[in-house]
Protein backbone atom coordinates (compact mmCIF):
# COMPACT_ATOMS: atom_id res chain seq x y z
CA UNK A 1 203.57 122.83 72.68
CA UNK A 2 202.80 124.01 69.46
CA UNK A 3 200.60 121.05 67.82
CA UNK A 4 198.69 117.95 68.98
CA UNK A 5 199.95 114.88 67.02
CA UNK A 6 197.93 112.31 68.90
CA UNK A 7 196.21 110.57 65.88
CA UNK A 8 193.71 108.99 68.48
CA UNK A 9 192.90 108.91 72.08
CA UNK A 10 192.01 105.85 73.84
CA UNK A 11 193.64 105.47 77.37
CA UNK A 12 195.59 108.14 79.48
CA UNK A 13 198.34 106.40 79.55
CA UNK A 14 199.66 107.40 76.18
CA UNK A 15 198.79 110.91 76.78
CA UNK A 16 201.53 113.19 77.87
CA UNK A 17 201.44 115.46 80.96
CA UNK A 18 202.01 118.63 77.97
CA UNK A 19 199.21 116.92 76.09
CA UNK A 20 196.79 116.80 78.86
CA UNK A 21 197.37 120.07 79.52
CA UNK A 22 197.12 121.34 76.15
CA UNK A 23 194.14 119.63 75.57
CA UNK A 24 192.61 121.32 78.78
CA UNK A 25 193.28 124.64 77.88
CA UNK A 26 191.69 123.95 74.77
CA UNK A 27 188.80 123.18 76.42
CA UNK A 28 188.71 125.92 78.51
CA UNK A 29 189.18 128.59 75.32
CA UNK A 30 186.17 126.49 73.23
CA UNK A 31 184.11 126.77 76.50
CA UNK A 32 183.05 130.14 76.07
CA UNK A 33 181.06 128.65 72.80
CA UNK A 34 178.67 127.04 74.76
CA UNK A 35 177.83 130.55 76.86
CA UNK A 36 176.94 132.38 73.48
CA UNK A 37 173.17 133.12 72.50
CA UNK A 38 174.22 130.91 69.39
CA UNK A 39 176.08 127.98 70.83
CA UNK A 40 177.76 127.23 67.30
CA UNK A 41 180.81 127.94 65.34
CA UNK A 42 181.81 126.34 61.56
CA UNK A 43 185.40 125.09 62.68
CA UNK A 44 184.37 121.31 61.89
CA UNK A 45 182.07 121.81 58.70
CA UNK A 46 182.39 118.61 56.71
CA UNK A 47 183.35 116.60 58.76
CA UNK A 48 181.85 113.69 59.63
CA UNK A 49 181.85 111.94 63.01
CA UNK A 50 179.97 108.14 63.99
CA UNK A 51 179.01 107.41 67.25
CA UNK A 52 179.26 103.56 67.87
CA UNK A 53 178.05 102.64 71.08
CA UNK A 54 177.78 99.19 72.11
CA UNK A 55 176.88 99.99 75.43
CA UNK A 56 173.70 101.93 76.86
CA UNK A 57 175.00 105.14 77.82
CA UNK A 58 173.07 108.57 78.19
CA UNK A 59 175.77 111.45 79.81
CA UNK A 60 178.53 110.41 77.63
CA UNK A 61 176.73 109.89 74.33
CA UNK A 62 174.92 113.47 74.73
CA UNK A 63 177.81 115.16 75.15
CA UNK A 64 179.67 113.74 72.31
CA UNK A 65 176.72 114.84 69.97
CA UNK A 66 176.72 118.49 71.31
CA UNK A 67 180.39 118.69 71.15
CA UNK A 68 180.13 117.50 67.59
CA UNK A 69 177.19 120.06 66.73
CA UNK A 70 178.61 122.98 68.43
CA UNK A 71 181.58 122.60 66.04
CA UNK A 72 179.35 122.16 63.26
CA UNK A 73 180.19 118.46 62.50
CA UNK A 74 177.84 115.73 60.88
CA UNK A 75 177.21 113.24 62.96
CA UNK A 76 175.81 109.35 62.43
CA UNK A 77 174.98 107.15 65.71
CA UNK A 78 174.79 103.52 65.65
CA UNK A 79 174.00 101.46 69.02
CA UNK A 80 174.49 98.23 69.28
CA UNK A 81 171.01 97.23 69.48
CA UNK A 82 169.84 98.83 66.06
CA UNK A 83 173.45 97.87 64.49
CA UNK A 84 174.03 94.09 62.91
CA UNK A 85 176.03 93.18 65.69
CA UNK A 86 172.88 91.82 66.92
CA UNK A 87 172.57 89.17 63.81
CA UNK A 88 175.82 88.21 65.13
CA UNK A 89 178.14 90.58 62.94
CA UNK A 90 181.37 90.63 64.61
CA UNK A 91 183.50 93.73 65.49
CA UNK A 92 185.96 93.65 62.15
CA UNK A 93 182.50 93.33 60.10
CA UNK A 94 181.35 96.30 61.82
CA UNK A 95 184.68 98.40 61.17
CA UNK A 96 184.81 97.57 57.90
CA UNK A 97 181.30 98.74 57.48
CA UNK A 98 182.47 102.00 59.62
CA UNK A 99 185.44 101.99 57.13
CA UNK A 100 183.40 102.32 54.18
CA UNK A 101 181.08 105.47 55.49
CA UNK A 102 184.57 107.53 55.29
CA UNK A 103 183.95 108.61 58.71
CA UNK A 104 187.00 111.46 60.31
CA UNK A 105 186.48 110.19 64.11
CA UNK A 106 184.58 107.32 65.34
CA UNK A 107 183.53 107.78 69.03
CA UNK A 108 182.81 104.64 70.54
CA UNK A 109 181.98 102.92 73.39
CA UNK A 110 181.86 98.84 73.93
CA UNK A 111 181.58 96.52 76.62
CA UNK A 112 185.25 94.54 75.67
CA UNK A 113 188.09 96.11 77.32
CA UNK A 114 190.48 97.00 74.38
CA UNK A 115 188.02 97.08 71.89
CA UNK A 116 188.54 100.88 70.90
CA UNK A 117 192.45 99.84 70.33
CA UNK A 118 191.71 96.78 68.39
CA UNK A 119 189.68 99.36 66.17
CA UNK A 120 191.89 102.11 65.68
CA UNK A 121 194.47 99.44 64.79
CA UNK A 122 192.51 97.98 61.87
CA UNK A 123 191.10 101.67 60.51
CA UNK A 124 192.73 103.22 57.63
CA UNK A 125 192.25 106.74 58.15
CA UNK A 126 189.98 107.82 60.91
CA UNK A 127 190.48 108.76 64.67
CA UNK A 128 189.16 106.94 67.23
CA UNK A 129 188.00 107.98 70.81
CA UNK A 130 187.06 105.56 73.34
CA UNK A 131 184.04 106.77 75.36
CA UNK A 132 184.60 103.79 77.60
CA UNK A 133 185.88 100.01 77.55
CA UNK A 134 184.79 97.75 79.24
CA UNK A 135 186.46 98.05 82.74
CA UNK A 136 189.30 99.21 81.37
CA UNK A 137 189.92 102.93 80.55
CA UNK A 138 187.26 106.02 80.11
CA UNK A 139 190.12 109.05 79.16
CA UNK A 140 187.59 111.85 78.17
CA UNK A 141 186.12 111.11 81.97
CA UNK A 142 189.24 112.00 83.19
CA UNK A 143 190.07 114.62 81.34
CA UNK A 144 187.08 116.73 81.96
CA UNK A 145 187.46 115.50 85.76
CA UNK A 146 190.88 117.10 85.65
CA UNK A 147 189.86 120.55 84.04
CA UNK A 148 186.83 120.57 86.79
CA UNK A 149 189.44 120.32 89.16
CA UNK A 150 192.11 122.80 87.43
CA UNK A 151 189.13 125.00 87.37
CA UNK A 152 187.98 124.73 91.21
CA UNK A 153 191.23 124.75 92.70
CA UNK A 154 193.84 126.15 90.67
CA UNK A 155 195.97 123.21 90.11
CA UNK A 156 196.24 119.62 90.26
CA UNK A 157 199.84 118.98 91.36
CA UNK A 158 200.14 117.83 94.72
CA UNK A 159 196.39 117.74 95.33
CA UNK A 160 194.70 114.81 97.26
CA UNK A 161 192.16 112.80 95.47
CA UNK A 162 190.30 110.25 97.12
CA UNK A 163 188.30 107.73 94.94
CA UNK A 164 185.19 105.86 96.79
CA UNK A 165 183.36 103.18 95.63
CA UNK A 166 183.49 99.84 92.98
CA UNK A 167 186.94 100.41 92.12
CA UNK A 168 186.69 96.93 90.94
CA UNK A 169 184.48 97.28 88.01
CA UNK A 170 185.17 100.92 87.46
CA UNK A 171 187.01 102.46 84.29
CA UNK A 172 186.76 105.78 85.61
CA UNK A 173 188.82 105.10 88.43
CA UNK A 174 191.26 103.07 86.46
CA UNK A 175 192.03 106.37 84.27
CA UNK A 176 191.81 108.55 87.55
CA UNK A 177 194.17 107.22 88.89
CA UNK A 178 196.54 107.07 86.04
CA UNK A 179 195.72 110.70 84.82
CA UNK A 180 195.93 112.08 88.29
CA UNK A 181 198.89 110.30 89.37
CA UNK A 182 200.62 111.65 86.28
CA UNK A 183 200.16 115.07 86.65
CA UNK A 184 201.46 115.07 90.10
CA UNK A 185 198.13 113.98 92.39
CA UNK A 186 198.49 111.56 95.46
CA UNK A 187 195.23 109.34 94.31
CA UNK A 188 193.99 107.31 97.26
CA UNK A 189 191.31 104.18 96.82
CA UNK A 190 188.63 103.40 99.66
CA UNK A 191 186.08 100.57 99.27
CA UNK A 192 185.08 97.19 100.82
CA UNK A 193 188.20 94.81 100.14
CA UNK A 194 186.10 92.58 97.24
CA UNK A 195 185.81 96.12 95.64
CA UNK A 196 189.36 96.97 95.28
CA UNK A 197 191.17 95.14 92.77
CA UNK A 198 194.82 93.39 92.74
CA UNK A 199 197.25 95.70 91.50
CA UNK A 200 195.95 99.45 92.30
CA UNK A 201 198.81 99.93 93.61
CA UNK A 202 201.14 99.64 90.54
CA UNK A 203 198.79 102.04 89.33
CA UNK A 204 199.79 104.61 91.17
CA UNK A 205 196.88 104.80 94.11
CA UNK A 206 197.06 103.95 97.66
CA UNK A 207 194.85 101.65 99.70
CA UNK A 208 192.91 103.92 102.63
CA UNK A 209 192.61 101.27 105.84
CA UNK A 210 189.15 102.98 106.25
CA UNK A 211 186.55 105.37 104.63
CA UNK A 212 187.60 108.14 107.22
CA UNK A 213 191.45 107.54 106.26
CA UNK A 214 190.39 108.45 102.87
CA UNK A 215 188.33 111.34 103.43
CA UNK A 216 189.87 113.21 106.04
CA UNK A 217 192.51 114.53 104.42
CA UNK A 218 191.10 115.04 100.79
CA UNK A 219 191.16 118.08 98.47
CA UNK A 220 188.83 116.49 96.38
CA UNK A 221 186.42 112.80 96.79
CA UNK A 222 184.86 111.23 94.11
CA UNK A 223 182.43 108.73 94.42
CA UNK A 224 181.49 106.05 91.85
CA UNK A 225 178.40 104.38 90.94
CA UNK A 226 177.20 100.82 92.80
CA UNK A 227 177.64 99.41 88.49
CA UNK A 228 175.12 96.83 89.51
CA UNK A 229 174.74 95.43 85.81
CA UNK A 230 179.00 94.57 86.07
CA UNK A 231 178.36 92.51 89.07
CA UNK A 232 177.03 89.58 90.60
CA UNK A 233 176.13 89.93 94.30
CA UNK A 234 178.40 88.68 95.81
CA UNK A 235 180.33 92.42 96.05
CA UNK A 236 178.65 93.46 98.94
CA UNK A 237 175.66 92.19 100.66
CA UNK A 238 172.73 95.30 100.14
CA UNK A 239 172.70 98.55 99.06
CA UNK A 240 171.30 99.62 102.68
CA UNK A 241 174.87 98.06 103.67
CA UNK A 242 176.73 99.37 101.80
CA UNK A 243 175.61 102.92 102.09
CA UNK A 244 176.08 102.44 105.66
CA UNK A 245 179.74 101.62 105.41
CA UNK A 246 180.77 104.31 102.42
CA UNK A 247 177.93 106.09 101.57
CA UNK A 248 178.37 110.18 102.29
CA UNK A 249 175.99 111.35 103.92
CA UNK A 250 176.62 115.74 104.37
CA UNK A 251 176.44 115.78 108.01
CA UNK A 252 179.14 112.57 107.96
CA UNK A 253 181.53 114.13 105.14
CA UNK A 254 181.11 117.70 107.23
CA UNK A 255 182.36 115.67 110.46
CA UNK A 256 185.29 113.93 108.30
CA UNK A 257 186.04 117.20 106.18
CA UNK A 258 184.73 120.36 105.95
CA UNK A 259 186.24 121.73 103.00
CA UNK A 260 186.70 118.61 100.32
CA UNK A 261 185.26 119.23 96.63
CA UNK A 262 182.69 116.47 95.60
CA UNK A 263 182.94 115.16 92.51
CA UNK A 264 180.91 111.62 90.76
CA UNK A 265 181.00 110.99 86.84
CA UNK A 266 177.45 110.17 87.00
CA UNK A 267 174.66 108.80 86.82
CA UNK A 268 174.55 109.05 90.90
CA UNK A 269 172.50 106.16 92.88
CA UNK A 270 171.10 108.59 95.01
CA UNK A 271 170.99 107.10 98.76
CA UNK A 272 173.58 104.73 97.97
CA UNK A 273 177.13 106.32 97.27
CA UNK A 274 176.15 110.20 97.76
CA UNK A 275 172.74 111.66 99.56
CA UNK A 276 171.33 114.49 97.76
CA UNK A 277 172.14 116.65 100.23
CA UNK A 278 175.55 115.57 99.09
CA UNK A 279 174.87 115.97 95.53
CA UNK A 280 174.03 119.50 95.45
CA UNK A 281 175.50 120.82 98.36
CA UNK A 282 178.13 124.23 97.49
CA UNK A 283 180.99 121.96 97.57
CA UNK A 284 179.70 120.01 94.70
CA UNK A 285 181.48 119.78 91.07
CA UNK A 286 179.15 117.59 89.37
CA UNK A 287 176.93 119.56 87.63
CA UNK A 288 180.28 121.46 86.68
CA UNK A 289 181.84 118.58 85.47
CA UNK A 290 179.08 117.91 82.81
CA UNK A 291 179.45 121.16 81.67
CA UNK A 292 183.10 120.56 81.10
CA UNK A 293 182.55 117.07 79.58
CA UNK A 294 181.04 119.05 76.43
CA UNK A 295 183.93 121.35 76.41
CA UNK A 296 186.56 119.03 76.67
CA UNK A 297 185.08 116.90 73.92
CA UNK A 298 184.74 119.99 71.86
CA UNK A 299 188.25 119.97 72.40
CA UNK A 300 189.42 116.43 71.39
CA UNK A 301 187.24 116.37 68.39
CA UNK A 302 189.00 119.33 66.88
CA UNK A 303 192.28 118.84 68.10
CA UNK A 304 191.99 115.47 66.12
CA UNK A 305 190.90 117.38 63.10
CA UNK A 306 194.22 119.33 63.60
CA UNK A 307 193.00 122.88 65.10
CA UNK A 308 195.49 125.35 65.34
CA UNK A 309 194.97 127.93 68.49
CA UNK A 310 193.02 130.20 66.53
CA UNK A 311 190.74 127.62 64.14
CA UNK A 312 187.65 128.68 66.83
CA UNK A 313 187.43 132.84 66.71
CA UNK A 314 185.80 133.17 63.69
C-alpha cells in the first residue's frame, strides 16, 4: 500500500484491514520520536489542528496535543464548557465557526453518537477524527489497542480477545470488536446480562455464559470502566457487587489464566473492574498502551496531512 487516501477517520468500520495495518506501522516507525532527548520533528509545521471536545476527557485529549506537538503542529482547544455551545449555539454554528479558523484536522470528541460524521459531512476542507461518540465508536482506541497487541504478541490474527465490563455503554468495545474481528480476532463479550447490549453478536463478538468462560481461554482481556456518568442504577446493584461477580482480582485471573495480557483504555476504577495488583502486574499492557496512543495519533495526524514513508527522518 503505497498511500493513505482516507480523507478522515471516524469509525473502524470504514477502515481497511491494509489501512489498519499501514497506519500501525506508521506508528510504530514515528514511535522512536518520542524516545529522542528532543521529542520533536518539523514534519507538520503550519499546520494547524483544533481540538473540540464536548466531553470531559483527560487520556485522550493529552495525547492528541503531544501527538500534534511532537510533529510540530499548531494546535487550538475548545471544550464545550468555555465554547458557545453553552449559550445554546448548536453544532452547525459551531462548525461553521470551526470552518472559518481554516483549521487542517479537527479532533473531536462529543457526547452524540454520529456527531463527528455529521461534521466531517458539512466541512469544506478539513479532516476530522473522532476521539469518541457518544456510545458509538472510539477508532484511535482501537487502533493503538491493536498495535499494543501487534507489539506484545506478534500478531493479531487468530488471537483471543476477551472484553469485560459495560459493554452496554461502551464505545471502546463497540470498535474492539469491529477492529479485532476484522483483522482476524475471535472477540468474546462477558458482563452481567443488562450490560450486554442487543445485537453484539452481528458485530462480530460472542456472548461468554460466564466470567470464567471468557477468561480461561484468552490471549488477551480487557476490562472497561464501571462509565457511571452513562448510567442510571439500575445496571447493576453496587460496585462491591459487581466487583464480586467480574472484577479481576490477580490471584482469581492467575487461577482462570496464567498467561493472558491485561489490557483497559483507562481511566481504571481501581477495586472495581481491575485490583492494582492487576493493574501493574508483568502481564499488564496499559501503561504500554498509552504510550502507543501518542504514537498512533502521531500517525493519523500525518497520514491525514498526506506523509509519504520518509516525511519523518529529517
Amino acid at each position: 500500500m503505497d498511500h493513505f487516501h482516507q480523507k478522515h477517520i471516524l469509525d473502524m468500520a470504514s477502515l481497511s484491514k491494509q489501512e489498519i495495518d499501514y497506519i500501525i506501522n506508521t506508528a510504530i516507525t514515528l514511535k522512536d520520536i518520542s524516545n529522542r532527548p528532543i521529542k520533536k520533528v518539523p514534519t507538520l509545521r503550519g499546520k494547524s489542528i483544533v481540538h473540540f471536545f464536548h466531553e470531559p476527557s483527560t487520556r485522550t485529549r493529552t495525547s492528541f496535543e503531544i501527538a500534534a506537538k511532537r510533529m510540530s503542529a499548531d494546535t487550538f482547544s475548545i471544550s464545550a464548557s468555555t465554547s458557545s455551545m453553552t449559550k445554546g449555539e448548536t453544532l452547525l454554528d459551531t462548525v461553521n465557526t470551526l470552518q472559518a479558523m481554516n483549521p487542517d484536522i479537527i479532533v473531536m470528541r462529543h457526547s452524540a453518537s454520529g456527531a463527528p460524521h455529521f461534521v466531517s459531512r458539512k466541512l469544506l476542507n478539513a479532516s476530522v477524527i473522532n476521539a469518541g461518540d457518544g456510545m458509538h465508536a472510539h477508532p484511535t482506541q482501537c487502533l493503538l489497542d491493536m498495535m499494543t497487541v501487534r507489539e506484545a504478541l506478534g500478531k493479531i490474527k487468530d488471537l483471543k480477545l476477551s472484553i469485560i465490563g459495560d459493554i452496554f455503554h461502551s464505545r471502546v468495545a463497540r470498535s474492539n470488536i469491529i477492529g479485532f474481528t476484522k483483522m482476524g480476532a475471535k472477540v468474546t463479550v462477558a458482563a452481567p446480562c443488562t450490560m450486554i447490549p442487543n445485537g453484539v453478536d452481528k458485530l462480530g463478538a460472542q456472548v461468554a455464559k460466564s466470567l470464567e468462560d471468557a477468561v480461561s481461554n484468552a490471549d488477551i482481556i480487557m476490562a472497561l470502566r464501571i462509565q457511571k456518568e452513562r448510567q442510571s442504577n439500575f445496571f447493576f446493584p453496587s460496585e462491591r457487587e459487581y466487583a464480586s461477580f467480574y472484577g479481576l482480582s490477580y490471584e482469581r485471573l492467575k487461577s482462570m489464566n496464567k498467561n493472558a495480557y491485561i489490557m483497559h483504555p483507562g481511566p481504571i476504577n481501581r477495586g472495581v473492574e481491575l485490583s492494582s495488583d492487576v493493574a501493574d502486574c508483568p502481564e499488564s499492557l496499559i501503561m504500554k498502551q498509552v504510550t502507543n496512543g501518542v504514537a498512533i495519533r502521531m500517525a493519523l495526524l500525518y497520514l491525514l496531512m498526506g506523509g509519504t514513508r520518509n516525511a519523518h527522518s529529517n
